[in-house]
C-alpha atoms as a PDB file:
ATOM      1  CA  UNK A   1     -28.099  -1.574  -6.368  1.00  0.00           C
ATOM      2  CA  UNK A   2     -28.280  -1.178 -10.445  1.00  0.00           C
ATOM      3  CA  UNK A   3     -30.204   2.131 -11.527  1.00  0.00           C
ATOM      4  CA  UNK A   4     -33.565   1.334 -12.700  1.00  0.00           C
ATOM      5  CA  UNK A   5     -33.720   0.782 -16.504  1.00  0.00           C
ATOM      6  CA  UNK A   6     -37.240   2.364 -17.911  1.00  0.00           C
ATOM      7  CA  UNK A   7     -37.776   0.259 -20.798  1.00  0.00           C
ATOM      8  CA  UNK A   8     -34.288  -0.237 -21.878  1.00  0.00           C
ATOM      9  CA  UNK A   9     -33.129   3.243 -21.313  1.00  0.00           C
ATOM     10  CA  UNK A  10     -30.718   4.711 -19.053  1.00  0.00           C
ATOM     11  CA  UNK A  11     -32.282   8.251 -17.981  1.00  0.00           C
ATOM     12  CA  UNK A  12     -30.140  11.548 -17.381  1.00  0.00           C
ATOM     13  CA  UNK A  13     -31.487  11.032 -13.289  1.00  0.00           C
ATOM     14  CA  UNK A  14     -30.210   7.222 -13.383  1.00  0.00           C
ATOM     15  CA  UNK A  15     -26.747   8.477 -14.091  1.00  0.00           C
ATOM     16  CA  UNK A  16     -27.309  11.377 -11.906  1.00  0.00           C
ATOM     17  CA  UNK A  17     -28.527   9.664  -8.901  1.00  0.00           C
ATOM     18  CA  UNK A  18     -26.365   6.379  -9.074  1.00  0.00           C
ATOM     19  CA  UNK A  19     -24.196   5.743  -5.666  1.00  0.00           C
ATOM     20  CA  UNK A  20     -21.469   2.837  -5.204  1.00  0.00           C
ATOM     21  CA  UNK A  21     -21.230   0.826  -2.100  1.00  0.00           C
ATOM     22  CA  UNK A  22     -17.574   1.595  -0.751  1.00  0.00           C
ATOM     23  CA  UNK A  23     -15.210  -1.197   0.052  1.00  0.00           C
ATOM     24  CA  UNK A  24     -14.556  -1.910   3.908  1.00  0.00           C
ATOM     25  CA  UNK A  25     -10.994  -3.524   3.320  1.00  0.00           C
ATOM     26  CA  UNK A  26      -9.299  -1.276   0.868  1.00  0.00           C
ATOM     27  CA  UNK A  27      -9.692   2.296  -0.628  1.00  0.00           C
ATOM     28  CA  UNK A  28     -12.343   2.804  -3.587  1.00  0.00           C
ATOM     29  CA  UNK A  29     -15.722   0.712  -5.071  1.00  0.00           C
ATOM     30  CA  UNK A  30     -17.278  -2.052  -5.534  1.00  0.00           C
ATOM     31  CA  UNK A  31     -15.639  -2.747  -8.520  1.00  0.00           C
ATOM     32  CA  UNK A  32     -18.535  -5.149 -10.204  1.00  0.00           C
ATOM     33  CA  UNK A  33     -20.999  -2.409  -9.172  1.00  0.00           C
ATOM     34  CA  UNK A  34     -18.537  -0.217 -10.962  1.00  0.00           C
ATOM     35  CA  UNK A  35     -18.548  -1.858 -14.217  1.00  0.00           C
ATOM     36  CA  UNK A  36     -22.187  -3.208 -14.274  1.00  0.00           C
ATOM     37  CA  UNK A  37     -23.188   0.454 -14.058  1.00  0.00           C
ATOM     38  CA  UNK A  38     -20.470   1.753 -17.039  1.00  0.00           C
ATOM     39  CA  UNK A  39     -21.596  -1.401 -19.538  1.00  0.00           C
ATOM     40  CA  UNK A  40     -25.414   0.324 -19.187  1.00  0.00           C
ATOM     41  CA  UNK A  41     -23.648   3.939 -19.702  1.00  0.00           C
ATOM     42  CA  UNK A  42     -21.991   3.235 -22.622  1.00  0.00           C
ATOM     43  CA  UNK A  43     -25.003   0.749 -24.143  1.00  0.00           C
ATOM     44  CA  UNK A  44     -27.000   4.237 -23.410  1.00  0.00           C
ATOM     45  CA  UNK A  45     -24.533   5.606 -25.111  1.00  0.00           C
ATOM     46  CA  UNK A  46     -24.527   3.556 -28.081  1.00  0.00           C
ATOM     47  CA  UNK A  47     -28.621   3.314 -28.588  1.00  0.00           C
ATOM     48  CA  UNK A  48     -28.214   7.455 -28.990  1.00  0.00           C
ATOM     49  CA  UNK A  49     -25.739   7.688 -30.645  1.00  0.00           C
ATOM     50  CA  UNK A  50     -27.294   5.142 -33.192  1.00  0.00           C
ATOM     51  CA  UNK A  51     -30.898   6.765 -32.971  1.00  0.00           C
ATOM     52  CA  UNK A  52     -29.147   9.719 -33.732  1.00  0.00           C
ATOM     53  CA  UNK A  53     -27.682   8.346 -36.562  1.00  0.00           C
ATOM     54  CA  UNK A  54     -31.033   6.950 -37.706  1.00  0.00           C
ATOM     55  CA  UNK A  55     -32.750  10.131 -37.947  1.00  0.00           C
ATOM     56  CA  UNK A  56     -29.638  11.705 -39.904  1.00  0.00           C
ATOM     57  CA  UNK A  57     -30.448   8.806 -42.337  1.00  0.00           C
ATOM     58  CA  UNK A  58     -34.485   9.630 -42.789  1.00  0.00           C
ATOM     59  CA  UNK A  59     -35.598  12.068 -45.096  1.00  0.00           C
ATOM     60  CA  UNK A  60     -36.043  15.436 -43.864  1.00  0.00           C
ATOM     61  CA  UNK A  61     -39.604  15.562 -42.555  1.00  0.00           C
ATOM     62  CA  UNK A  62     -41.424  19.546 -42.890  1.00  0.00           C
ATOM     63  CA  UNK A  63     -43.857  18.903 -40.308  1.00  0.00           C
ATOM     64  CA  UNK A  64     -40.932  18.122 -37.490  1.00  0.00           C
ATOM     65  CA  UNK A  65     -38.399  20.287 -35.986  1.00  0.00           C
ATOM     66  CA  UNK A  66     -34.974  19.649 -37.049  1.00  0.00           C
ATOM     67  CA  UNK A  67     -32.737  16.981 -34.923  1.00  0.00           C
ATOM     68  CA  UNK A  68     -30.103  17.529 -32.634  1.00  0.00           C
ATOM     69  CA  UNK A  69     -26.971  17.091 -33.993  1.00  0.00           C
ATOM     70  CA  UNK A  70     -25.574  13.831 -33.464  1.00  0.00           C
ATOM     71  CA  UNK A  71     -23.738  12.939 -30.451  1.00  0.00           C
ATOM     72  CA  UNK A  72     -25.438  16.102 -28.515  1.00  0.00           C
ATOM     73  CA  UNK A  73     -26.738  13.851 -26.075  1.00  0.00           C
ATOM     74  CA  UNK A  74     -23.640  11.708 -24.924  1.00  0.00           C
ATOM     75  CA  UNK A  75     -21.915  14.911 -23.656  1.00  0.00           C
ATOM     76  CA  UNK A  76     -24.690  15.401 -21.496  1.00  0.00           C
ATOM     77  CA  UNK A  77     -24.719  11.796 -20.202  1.00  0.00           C
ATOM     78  CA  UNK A  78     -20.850  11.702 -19.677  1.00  0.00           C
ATOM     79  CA  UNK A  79     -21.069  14.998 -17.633  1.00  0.00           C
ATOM     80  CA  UNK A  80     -23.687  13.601 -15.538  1.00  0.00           C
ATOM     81  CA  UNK A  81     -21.523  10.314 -15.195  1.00  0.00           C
ATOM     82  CA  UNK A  82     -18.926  12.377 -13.871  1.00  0.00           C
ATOM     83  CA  UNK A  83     -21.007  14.462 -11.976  1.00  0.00           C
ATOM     84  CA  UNK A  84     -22.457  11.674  -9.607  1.00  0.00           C
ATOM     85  CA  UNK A  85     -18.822   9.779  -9.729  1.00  0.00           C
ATOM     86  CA  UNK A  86     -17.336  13.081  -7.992  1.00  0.00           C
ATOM     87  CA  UNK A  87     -20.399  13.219  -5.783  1.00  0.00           C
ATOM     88  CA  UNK A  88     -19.686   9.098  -4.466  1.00  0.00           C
ATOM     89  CA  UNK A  89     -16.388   9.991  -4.302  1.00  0.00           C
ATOM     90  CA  UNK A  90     -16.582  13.003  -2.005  1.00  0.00           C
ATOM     91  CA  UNK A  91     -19.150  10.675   0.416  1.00  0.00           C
ATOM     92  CA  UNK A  92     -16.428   8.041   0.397  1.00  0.00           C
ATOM     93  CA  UNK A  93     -14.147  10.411   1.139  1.00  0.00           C
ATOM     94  CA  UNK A  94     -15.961  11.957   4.171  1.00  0.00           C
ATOM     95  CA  UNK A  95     -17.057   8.294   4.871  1.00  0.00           C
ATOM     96  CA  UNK A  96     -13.442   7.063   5.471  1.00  0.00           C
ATOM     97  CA  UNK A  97     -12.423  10.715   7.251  1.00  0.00           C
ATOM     98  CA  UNK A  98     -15.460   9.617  10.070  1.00  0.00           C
ATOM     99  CA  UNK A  99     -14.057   5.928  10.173  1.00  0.00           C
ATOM    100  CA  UNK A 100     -10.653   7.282  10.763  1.00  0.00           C
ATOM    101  CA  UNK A 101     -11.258   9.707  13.438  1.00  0.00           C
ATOM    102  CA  UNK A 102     -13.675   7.186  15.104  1.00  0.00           C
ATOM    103  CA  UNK A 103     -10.454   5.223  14.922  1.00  0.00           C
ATOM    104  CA  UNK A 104      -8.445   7.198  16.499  1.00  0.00           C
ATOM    105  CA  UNK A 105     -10.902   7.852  18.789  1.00  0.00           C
ATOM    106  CA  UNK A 106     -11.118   4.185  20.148  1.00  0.00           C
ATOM    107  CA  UNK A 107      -7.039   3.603  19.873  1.00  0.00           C
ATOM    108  CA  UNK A 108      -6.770   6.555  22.784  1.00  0.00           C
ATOM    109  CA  UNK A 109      -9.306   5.463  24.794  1.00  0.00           C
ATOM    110  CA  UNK A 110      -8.004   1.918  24.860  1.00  0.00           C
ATOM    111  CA  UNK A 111      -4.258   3.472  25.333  1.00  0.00           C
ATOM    112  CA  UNK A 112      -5.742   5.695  28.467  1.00  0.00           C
ATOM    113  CA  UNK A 113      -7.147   2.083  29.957  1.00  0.00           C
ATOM    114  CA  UNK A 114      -3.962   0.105  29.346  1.00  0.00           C
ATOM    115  CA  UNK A 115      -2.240   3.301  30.565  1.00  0.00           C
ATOM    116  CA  UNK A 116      -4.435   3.086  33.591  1.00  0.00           C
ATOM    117  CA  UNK A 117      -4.583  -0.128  34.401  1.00  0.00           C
ATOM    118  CA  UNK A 118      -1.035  -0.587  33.994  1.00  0.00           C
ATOM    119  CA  UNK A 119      -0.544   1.930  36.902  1.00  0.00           C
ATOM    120  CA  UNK A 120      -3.031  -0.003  38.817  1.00  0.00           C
ATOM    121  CA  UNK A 121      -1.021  -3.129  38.660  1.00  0.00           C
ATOM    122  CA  UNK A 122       2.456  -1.495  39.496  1.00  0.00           C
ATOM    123  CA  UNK A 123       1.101   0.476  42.304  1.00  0.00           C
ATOM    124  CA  UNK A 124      -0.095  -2.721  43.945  1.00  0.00           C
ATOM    125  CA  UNK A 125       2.956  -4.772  42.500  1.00  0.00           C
ATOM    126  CA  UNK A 126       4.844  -2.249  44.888  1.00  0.00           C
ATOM    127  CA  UNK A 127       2.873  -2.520  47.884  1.00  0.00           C
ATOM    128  CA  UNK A 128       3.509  -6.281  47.745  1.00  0.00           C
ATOM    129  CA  UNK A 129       7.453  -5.935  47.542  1.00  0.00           C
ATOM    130  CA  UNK A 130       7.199  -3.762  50.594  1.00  0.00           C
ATOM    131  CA  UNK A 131       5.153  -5.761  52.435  1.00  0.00           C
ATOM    132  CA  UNK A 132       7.389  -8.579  51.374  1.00  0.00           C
ATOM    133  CA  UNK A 133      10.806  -6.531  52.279  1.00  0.00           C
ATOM    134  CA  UNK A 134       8.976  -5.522  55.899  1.00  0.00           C
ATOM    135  CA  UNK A 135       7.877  -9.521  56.113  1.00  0.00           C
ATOM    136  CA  UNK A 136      11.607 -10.610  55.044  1.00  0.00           C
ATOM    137  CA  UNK A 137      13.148  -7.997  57.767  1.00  0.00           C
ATOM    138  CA  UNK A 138      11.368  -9.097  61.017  1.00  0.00           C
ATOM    139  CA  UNK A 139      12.203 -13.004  59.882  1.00  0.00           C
ATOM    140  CA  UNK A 140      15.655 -12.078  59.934  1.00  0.00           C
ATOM    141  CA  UNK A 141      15.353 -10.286  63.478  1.00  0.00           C
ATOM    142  CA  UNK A 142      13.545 -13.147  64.757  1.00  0.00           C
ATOM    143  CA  UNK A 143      15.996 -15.908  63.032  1.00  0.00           C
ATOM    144  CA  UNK A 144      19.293 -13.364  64.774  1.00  0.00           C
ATOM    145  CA  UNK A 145      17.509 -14.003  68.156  1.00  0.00           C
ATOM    146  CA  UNK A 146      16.940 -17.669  68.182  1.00  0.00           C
ATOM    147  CA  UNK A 147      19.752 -19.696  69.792  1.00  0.00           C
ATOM    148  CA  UNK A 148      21.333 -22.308  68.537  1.00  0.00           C
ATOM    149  CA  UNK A 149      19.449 -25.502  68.818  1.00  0.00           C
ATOM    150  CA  UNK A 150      21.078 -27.904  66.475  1.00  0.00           C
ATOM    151  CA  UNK A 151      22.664 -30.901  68.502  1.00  0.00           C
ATOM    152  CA  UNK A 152      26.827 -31.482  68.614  1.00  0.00           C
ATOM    153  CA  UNK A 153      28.022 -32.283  65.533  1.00  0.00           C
ATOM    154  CA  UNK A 154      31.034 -34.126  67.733  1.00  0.00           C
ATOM    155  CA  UNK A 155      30.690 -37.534  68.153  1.00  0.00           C
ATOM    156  CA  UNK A 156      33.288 -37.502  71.453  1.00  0.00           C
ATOM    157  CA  UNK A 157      30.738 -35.084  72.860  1.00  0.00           C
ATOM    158  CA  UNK A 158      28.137 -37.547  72.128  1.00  0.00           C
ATOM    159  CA  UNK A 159      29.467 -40.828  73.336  1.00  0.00           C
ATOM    160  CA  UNK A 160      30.489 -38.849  76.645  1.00  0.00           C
ATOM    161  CA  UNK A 161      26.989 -38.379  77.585  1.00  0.00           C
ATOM    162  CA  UNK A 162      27.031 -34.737  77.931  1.00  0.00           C
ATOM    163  CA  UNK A 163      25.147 -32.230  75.881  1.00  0.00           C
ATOM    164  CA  UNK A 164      26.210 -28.539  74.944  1.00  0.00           C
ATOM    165  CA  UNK A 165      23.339 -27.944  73.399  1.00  0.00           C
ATOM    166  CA  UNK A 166      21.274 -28.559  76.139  1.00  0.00           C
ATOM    167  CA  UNK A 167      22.347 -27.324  78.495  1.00  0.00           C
ATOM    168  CA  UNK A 168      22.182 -28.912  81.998  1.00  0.00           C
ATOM    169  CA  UNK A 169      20.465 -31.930  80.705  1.00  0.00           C
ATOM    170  CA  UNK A 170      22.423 -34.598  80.979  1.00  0.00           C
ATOM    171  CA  UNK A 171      22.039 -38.495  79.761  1.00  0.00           C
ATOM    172  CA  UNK A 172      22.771 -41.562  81.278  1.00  0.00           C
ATOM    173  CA  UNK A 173      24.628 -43.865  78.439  1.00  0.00           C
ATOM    174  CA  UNK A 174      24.622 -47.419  80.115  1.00  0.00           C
ATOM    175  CA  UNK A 175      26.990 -49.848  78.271  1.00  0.00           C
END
């Protein structure tokens, strides 16, 4: 994920072309990807601005051209620093926009099915209590039409032999 280093150097189209992985859990980089790529900025940095430096310090030579001035070059790197920083941070931005609305997306569609569903199970939650209240209604019809069956609770009625329960059965007590 580190820009290629040609021989020690960080070129212009390193710093151009560098992109950060985003971070899944929270907002912004990879921090370590962050860093590793600002410690090779500013050690660019530094061998220019020393170089530069250097060739202040030689004797003027007639056969060359004359130097930049020093420090020409690390306004040139910065601005391309900041250049590809705006350009990861737009993708992130339009990265986490897309995550978002696929989001959102996902959260209706799974609030539709619960919504659904939901219906599903009350409409047949309310078939059952009406088949239940029908089911309850005809036992009590049938339960008012029964007659009494139970035997004599009184014992006299008992002992005498006789049944009102029954009637027209009667039993033979022998003593």
């Amino acid at each position: 994920m580190h820009p290629e280093v040609n021989g020690g150097s960080l070129t212009p189209a390193d710093v151009r072309n560098k992109v950060f992985a985003t971070v899944r859990l929270r907002e912004g980089y990879d921090m370590a990807q962050v860093d590793t790529f600002l410690d090779q900025v500013e050690a660019a940095i530094t061998r220019v601005l020393q170089e530069n430096a250097a060739l202040r310090a030689r004797p003027p030579d007639s056969s060359r051209q004359p130097a930049a001035p020093a420090g020409a070059g690390a306004p040139h790197i910065v601005a391309l620093a900041q250049e590809a920083a705006d350009r990861a941070i737009a993708m992130a931005q339009e990265e986490a926009r897309e995550i978002i609305a696929e989001a959102n997306g996902r959260a209706e569609a799974a609030k539709r099915e619960v919504l659904s569903y939901g219906g599903r199970i009350r409409e047949g939650l309310q078939r059952q209590i009406r088949q239940l209240q029908t089911l309850l209604a005809e036992l009590e019809n049938k339960t008012t039409r029964i007659p009494d069956l139970s035997p004599p609770t009184d014992r006299s009625a008992r002992d005498a032999g006789s049944s009102d329960a029954f009637p027209g059965v009667t039993t033979n007590v022998t003593g």
